[in-house]
C-alpha atoms as a PDB file:
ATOM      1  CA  UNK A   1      -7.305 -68.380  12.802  1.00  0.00           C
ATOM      2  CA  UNK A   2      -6.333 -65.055  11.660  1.00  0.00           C
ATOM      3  CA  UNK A   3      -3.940 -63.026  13.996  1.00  0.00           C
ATOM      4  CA  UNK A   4      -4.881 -59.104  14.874  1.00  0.00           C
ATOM      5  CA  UNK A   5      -2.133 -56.703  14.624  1.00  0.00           C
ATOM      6  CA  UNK A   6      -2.060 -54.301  17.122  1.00  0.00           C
ATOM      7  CA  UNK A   7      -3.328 -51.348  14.990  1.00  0.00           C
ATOM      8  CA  UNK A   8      -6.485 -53.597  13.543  1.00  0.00           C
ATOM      9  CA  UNK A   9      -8.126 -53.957  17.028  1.00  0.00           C
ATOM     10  CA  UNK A  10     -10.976 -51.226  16.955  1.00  0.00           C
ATOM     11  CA  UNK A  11     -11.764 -48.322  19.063  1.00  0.00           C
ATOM     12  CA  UNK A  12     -11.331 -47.768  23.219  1.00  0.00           C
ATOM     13  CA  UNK A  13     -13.924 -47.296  25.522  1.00  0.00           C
ATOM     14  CA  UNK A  14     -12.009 -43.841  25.976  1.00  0.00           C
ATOM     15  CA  UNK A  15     -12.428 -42.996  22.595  1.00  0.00           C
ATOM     16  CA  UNK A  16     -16.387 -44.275  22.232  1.00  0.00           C
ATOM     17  CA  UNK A  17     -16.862 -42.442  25.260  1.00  0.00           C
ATOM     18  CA  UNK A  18     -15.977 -39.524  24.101  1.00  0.00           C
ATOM     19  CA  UNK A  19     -18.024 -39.856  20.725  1.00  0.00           C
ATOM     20  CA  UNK A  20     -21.311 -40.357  22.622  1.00  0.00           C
ATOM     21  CA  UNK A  21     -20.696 -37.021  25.056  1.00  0.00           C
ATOM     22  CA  UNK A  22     -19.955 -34.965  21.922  1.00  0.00           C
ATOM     23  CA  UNK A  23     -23.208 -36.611  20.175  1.00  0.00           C
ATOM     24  CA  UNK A  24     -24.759 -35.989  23.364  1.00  0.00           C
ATOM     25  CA  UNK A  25     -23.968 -31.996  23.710  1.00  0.00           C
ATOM     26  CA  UNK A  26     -24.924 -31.744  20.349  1.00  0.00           C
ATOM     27  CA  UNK A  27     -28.791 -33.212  20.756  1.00  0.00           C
ATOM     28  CA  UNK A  28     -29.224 -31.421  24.164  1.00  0.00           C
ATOM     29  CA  UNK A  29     -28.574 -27.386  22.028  1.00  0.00           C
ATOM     30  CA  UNK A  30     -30.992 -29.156  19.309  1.00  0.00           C
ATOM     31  CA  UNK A  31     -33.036 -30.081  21.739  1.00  0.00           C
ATOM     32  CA  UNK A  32     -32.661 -26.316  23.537  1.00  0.00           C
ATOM     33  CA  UNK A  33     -33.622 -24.573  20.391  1.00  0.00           C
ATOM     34  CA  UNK A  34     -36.343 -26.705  19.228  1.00  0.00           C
ATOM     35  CA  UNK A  35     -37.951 -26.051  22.742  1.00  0.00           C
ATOM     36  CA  UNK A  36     -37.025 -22.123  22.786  1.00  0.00           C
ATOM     37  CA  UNK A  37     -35.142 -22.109  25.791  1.00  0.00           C
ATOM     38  CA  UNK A  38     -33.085 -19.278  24.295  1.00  0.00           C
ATOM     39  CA  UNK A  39     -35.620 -16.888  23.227  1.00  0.00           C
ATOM     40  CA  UNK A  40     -37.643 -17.233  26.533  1.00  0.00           C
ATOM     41  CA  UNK A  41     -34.073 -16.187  28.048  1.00  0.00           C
ATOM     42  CA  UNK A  42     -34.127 -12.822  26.025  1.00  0.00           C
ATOM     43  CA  UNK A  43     -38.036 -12.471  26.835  1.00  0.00           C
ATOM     44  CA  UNK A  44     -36.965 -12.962  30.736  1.00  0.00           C
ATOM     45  CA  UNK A  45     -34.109 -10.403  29.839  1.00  0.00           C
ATOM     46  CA  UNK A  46     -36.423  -7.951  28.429  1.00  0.00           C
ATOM     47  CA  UNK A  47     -39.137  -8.367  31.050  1.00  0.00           C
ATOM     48  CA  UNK A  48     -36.078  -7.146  33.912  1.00  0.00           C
ATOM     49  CA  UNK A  49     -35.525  -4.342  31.558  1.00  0.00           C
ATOM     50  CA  UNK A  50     -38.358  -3.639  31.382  1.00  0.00           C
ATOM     51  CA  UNK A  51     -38.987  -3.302  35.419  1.00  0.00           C
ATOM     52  CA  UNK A  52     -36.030  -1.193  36.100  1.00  0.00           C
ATOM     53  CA  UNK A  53     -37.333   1.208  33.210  1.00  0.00           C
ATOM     54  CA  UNK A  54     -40.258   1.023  35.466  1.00  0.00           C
ATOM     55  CA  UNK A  55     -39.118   1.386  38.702  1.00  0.00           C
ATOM     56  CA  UNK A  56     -36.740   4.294  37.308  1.00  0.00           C
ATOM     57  CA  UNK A  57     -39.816   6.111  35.652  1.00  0.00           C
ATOM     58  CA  UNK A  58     -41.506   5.832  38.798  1.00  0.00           C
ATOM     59  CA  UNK A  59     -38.524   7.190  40.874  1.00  0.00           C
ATOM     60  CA  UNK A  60     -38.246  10.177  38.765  1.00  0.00           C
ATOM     61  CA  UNK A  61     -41.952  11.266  38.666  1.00  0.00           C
ATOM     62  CA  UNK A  62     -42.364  10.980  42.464  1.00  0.00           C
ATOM     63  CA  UNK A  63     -39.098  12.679  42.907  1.00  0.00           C
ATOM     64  CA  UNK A  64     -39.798  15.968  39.851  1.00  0.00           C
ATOM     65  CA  UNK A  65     -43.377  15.580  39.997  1.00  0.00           C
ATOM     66  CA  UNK A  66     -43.055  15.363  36.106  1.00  0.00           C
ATOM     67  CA  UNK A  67     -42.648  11.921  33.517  1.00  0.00           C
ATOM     68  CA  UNK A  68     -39.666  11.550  31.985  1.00  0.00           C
ATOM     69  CA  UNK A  69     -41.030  12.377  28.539  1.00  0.00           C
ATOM     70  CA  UNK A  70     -40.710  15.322  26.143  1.00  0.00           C
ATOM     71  CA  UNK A  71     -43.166  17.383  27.303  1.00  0.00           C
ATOM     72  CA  UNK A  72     -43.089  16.056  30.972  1.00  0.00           C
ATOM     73  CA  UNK A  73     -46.757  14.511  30.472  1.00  0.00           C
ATOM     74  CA  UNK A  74     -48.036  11.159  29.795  1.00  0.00           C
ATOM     75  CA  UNK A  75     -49.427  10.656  26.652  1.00  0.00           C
ATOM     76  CA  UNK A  76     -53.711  10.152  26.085  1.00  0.00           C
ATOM     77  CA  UNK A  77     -55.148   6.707  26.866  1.00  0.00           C
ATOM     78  CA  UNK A  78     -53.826   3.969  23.750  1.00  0.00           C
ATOM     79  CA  UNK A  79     -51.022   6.822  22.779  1.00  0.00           C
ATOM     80  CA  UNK A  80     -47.292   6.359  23.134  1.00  0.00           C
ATOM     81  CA  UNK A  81     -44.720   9.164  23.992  1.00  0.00           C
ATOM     82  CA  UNK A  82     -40.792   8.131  23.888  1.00  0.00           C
ATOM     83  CA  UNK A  83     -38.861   8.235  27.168  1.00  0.00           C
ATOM     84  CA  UNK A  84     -36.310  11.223  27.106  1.00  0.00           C
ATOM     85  CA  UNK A  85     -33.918   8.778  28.716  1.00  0.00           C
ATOM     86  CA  UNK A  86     -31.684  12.342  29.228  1.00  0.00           C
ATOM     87  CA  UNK A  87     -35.001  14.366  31.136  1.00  0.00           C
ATOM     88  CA  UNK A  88     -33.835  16.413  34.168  1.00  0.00           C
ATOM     89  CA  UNK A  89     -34.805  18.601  36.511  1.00  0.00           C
ATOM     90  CA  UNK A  90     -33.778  21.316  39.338  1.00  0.00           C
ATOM     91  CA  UNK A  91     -33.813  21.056  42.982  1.00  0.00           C
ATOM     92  CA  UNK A  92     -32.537  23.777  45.310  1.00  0.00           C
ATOM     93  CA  UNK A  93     -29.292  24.629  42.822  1.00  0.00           C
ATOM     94  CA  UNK A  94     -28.600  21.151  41.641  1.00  0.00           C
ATOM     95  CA  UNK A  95     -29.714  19.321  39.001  1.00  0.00           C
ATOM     96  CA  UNK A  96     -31.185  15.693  38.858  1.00  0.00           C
ATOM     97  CA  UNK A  97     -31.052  13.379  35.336  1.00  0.00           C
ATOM     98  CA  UNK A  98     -32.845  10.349  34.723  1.00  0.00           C
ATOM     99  CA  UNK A  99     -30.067   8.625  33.130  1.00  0.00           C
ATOM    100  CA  UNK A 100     -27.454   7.743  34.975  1.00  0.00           C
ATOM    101  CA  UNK A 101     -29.000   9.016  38.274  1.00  0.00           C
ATOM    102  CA  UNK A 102     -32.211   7.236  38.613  1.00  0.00           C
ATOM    103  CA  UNK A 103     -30.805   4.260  36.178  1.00  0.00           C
ATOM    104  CA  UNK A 104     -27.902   2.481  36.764  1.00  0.00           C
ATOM    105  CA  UNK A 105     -27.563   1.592  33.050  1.00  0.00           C
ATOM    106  CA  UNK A 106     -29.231   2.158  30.205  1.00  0.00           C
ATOM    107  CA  UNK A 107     -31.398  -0.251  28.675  1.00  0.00           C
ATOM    108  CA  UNK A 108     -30.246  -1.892  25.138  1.00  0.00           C
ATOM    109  CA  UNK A 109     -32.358  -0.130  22.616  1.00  0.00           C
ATOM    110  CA  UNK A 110     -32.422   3.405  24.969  1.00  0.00           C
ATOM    111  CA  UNK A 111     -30.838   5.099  21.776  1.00  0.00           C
ATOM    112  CA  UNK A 112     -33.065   4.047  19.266  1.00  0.00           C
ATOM    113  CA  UNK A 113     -36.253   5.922  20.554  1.00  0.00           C
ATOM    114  CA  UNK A 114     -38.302   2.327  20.941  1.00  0.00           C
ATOM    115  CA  UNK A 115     -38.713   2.324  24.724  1.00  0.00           C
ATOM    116  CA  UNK A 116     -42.616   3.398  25.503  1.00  0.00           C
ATOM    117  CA  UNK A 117     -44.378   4.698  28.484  1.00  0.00           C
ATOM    118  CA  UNK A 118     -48.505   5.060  27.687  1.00  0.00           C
ATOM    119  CA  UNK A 119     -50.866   6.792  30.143  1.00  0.00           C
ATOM    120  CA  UNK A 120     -50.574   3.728  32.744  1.00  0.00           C
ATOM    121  CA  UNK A 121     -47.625   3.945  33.227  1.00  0.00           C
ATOM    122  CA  UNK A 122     -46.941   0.988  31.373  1.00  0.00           C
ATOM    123  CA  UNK A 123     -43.581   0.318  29.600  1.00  0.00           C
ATOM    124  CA  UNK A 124     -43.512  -1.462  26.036  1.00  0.00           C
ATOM    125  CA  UNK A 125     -40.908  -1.879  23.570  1.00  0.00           C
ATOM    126  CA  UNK A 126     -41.836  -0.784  19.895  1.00  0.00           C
ATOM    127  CA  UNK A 127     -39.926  -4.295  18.199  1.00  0.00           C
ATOM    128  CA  UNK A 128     -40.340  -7.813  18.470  1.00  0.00           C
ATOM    129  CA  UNK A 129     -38.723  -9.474  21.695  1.00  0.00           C
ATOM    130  CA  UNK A 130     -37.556 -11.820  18.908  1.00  0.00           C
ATOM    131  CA  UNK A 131     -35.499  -8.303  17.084  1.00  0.00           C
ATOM    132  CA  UNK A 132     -34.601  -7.378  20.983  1.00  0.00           C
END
């Protein structure tokens, strides 16, 4: 019978252990991106943006008794008109903005003109949630 030297014996538990939780994490983030788990994450975090653009577009027309757009008017029914994100107006001597006073922060994507209000009311983005 052949003797084992101390540095032929194999591998721990400890050390097995450890192979199977690594092999592990790395099926569950397969497993995460196969099922989309990430991109209904940015949908969710677009949909919040998307309320508090809202809400905030809401808050400035009842308080100006104007939209936050270039011209102060929605757009025609099926037609877009950008949100002037920096639309203001005058009340007894002071002056009220709709960024940063009815937002907290602006949106990602503010800057780039692709934030949407149509005649509803409604807020869209003009990209894919997938580009957001």
């Amino acid at each position: 019978m052949k003797k084992v030297k101390k540095d032929e014996r194999g591998f721990s538990f400890l050390e097995i252990g450890v192979a199977l939780l690594i092999i592990t994490i790395l099926v569950a983030v397969v497993i995460l991106i196969m099922t989309g788990f990430f991109s209904k994450a940015r949908e969710t975090g677009l949909e919040a943006d998307l309320r508090n653009v809202k809400t905030a577009v809401d808050s400035y027309a009842t308080e100006s008794m104007q939209w936050p757009t270039a011209n102060g008017k929605l757009p025609y029914t099926g037609e877009y008109a950008p949100i002037d994100f920096y639309a203001s107006f005058s009340r007894g001597g002071k002056t009220m903005s709709f960024y940063p006073h009815f937002l907290q922060d602006l949106p990602k994507h503010a800057d780039e003109g692709v934030w949407l209000i149509d005649s509803a009311s409604r807020l869209s983005l003009d990209m894919d949630p997938e580009e957001y």
